[in-house]
C-alpha atoms as a PDB file:
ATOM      1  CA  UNK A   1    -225.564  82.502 174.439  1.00  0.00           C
ATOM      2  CA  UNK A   2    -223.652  81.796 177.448  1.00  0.00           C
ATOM      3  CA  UNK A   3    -224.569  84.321 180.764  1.00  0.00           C
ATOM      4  CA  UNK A   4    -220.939  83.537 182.311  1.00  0.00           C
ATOM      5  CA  UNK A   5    -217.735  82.851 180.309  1.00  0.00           C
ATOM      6  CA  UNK A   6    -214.866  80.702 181.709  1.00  0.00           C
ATOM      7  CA  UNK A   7    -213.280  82.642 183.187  1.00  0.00           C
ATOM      8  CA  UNK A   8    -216.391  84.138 185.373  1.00  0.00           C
ATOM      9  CA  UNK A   9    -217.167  80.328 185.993  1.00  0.00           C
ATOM     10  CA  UNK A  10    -213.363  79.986 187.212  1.00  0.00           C
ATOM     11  CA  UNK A  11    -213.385  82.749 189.343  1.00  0.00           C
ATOM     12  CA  UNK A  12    -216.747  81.940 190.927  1.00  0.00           C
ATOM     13  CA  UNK A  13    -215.533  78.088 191.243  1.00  0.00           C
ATOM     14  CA  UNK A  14    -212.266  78.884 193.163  1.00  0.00           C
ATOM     15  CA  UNK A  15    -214.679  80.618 195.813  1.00  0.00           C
ATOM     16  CA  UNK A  16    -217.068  78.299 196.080  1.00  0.00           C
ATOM     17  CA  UNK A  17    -216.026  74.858 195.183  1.00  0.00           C
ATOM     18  CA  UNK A  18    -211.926  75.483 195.771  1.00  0.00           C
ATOM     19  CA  UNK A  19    -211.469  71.590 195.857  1.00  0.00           C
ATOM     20  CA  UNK A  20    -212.933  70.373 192.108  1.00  0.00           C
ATOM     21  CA  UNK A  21    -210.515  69.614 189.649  1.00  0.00           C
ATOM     22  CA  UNK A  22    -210.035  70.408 185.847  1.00  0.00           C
ATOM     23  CA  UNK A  23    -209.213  73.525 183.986  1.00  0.00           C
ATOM     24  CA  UNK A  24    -212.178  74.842 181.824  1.00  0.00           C
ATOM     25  CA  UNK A  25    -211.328  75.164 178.028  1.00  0.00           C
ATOM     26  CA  UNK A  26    -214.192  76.663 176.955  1.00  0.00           C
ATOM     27  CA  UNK A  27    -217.851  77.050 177.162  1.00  0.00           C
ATOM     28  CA  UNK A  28    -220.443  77.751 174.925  1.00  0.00           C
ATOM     29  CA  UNK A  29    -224.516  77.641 174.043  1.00  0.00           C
ATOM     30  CA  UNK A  30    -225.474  74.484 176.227  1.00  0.00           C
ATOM     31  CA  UNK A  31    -221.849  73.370 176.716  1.00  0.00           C
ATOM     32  CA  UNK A  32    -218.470  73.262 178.204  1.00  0.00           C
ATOM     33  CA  UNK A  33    -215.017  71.447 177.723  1.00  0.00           C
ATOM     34  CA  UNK A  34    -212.660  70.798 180.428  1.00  0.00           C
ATOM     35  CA  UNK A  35    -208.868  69.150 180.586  1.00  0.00           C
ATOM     36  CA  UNK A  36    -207.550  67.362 184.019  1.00  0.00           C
ATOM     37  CA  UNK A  37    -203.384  66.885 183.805  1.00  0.00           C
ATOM     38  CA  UNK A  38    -203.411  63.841 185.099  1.00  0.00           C
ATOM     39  CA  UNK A  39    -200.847  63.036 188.108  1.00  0.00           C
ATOM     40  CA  UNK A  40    -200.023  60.199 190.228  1.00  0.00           C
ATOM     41  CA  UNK A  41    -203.050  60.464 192.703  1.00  0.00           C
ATOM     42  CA  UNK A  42    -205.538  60.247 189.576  1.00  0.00           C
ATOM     43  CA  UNK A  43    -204.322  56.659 188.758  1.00  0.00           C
ATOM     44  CA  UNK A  44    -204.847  53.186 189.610  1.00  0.00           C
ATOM     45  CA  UNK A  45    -203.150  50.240 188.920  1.00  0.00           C
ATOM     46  CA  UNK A  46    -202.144  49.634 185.937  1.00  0.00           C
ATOM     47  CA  UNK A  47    -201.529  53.382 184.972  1.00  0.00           C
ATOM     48  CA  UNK A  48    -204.801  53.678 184.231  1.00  0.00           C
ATOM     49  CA  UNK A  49    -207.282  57.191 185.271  1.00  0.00           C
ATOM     50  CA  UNK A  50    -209.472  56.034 188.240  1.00  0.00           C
ATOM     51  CA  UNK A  51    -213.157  55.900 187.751  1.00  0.00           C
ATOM     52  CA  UNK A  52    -213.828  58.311 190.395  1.00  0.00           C
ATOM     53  CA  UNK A  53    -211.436  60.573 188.532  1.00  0.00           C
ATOM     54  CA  UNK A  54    -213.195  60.368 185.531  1.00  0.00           C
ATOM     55  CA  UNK A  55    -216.601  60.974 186.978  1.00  0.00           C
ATOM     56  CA  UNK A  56    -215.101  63.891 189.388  1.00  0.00           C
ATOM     57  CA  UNK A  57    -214.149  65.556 185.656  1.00  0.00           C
ATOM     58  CA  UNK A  58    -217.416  64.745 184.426  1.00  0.00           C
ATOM     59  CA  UNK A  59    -219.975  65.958 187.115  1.00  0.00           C
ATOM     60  CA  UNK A  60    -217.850  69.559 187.479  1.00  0.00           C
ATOM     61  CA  UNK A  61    -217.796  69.584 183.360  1.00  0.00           C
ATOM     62  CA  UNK A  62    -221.603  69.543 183.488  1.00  0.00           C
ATOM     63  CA  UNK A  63    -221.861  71.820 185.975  1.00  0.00           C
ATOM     64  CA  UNK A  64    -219.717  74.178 184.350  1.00  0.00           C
ATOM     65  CA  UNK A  65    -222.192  73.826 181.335  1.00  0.00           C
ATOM     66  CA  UNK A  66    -225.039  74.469 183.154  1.00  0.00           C
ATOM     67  CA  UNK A  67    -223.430  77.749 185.257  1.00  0.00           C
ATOM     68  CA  UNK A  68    -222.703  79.179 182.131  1.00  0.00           C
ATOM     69  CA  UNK A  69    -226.472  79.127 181.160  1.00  0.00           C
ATOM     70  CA  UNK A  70    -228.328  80.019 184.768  1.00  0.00           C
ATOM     71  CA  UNK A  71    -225.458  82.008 186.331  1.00  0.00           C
ATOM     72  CA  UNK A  72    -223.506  81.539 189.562  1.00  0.00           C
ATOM     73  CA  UNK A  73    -225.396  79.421 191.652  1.00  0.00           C
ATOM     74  CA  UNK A  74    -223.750  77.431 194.152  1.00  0.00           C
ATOM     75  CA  UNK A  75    -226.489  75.461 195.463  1.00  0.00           C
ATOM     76  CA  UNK A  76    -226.951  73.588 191.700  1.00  0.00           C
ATOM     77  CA  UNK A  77    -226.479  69.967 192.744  1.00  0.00           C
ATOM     78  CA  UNK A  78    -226.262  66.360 191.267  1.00  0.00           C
ATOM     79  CA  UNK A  79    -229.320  64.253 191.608  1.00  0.00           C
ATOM     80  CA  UNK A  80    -227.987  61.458 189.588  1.00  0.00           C
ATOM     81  CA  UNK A  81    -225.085  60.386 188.093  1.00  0.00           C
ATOM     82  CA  UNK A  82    -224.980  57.294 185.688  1.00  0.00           C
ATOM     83  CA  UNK A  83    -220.921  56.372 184.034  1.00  0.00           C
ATOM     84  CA  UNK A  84    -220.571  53.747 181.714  1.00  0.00           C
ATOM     85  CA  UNK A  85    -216.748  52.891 181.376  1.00  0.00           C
ATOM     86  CA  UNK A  86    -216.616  52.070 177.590  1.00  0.00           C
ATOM     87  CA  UNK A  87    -212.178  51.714 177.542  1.00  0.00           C
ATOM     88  CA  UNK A  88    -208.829  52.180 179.195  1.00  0.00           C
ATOM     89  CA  UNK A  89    -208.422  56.129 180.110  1.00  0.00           C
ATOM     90  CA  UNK A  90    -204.327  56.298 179.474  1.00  0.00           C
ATOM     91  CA  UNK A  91    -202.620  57.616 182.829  1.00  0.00           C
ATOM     92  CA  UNK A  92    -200.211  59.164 180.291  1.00  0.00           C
ATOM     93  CA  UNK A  93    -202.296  61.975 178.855  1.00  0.00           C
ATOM     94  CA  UNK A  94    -204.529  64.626 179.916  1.00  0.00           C
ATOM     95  CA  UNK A  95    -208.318  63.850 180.343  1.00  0.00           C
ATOM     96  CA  UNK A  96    -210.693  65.702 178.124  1.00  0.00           C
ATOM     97  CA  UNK A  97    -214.528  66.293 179.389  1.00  0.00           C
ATOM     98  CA  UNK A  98    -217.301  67.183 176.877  1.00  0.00           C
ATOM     99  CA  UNK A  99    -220.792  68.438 178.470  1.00  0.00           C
ATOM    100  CA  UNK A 100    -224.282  69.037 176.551  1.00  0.00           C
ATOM    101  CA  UNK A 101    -226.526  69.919 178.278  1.00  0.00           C
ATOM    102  CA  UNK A 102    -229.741  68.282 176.916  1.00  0.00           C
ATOM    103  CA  UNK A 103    -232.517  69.991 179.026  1.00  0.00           C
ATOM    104  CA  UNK A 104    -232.767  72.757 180.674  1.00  0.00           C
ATOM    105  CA  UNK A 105    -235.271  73.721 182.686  1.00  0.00           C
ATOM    106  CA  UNK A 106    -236.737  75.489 185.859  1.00  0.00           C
ATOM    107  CA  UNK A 107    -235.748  73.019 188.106  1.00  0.00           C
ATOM    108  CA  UNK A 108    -233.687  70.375 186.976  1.00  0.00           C
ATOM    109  CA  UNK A 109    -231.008  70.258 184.213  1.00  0.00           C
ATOM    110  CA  UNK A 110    -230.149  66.793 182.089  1.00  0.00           C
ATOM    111  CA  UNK A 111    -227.298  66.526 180.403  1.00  0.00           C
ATOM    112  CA  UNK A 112    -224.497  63.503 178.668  1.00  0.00           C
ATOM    113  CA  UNK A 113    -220.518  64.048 178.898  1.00  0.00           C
ATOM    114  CA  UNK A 114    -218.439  62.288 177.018  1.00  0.00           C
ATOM    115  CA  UNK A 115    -214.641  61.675 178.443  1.00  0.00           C
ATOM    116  CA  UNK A 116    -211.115  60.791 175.994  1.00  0.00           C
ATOM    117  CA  UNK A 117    -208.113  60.490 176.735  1.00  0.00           C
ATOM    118  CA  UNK A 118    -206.007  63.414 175.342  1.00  0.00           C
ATOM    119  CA  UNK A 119    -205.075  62.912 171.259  1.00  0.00           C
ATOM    120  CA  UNK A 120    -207.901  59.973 170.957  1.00  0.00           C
ATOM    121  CA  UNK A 121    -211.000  60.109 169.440  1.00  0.00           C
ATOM    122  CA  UNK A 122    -212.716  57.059 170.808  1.00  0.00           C
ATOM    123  CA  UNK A 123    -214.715  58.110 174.363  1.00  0.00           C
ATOM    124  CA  UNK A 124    -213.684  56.535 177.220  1.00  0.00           C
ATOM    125  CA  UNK A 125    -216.485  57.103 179.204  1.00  0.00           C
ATOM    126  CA  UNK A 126    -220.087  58.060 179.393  1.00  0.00           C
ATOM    127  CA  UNK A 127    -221.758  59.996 182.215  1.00  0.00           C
ATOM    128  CA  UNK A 128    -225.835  61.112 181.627  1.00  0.00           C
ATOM    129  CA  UNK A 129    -226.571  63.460 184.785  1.00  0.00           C
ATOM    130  CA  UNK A 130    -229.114  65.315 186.013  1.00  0.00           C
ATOM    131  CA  UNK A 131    -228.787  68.767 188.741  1.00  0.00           C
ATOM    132  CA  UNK A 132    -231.554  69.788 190.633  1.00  0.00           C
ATOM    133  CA  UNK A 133    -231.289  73.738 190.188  1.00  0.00           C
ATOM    134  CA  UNK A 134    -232.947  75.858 193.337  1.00  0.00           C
ATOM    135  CA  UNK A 135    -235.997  77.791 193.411  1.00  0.00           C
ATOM    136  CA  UNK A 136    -234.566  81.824 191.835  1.00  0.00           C
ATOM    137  CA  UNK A 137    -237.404  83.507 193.861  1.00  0.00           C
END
């Protein structure tokens, strides 16, 4: 079971990570969901959600995954980051972000997100990632 719900993980984001964006949805055993509104400054040409959009979403998704199983810690940080771009994220609908978080351990955490556009099954991006989680002593 989660240690911190969404809202906990909202409240502790806005303190120390003010800038991230995304809304959580929900979180749950080894997993979150998170929705970006996407505005102007999220697209490029084309009308089309920016890569560094999507990955923004999806790095702070899998964070939010692993807070809610270790707790509030702000020093939790990527190590590596891997997207592939599979289609066309539509500048016309909210983005969705789907962490698991596939290991867990003392150290690091590994996890996958998957990333739709709003009201479409088919992924339009996949991030693996892995956070290097401090030493709790």
């Amino acid at each position: 079971m989660p240690v911190m719900t969404a809202a906990a993980i909202e409240d502790f984001l806005d303190e120390v990570f003010p800038q991230r964006a995304g809304t959580i949805e929900a979180v749950d055993h080894m997993r979150a969901t998170m929705s970006l509104a996407i505005e102007d400054e999220h697209l490029r040409p084309g009308s089309s959600v920016s890569g560094p959009t999507m990955m923004g979403l999806a790095d702070v998704c899998l964070y939010v995954a692993i807070l809610a199983q270790i707790g509030p810690e702000p020093m939790a940080v990527t190590t590596d980051l891997n997207c592939h771009f599979l289609r066309r994220a539509r500048g016309d609908r909210d983005l969705i972000a789907n962490a698991r978080v596939i290991k867990l351990g003392r150290r690091l955490a590994v996890g996958e997100v998957q990333l739709f556009s709003a009201g479409d099954e088919r992924p339009v991006a996949h991030v693996t990632a892995t956070y290097a989680i401090p030493d709790s002593d």
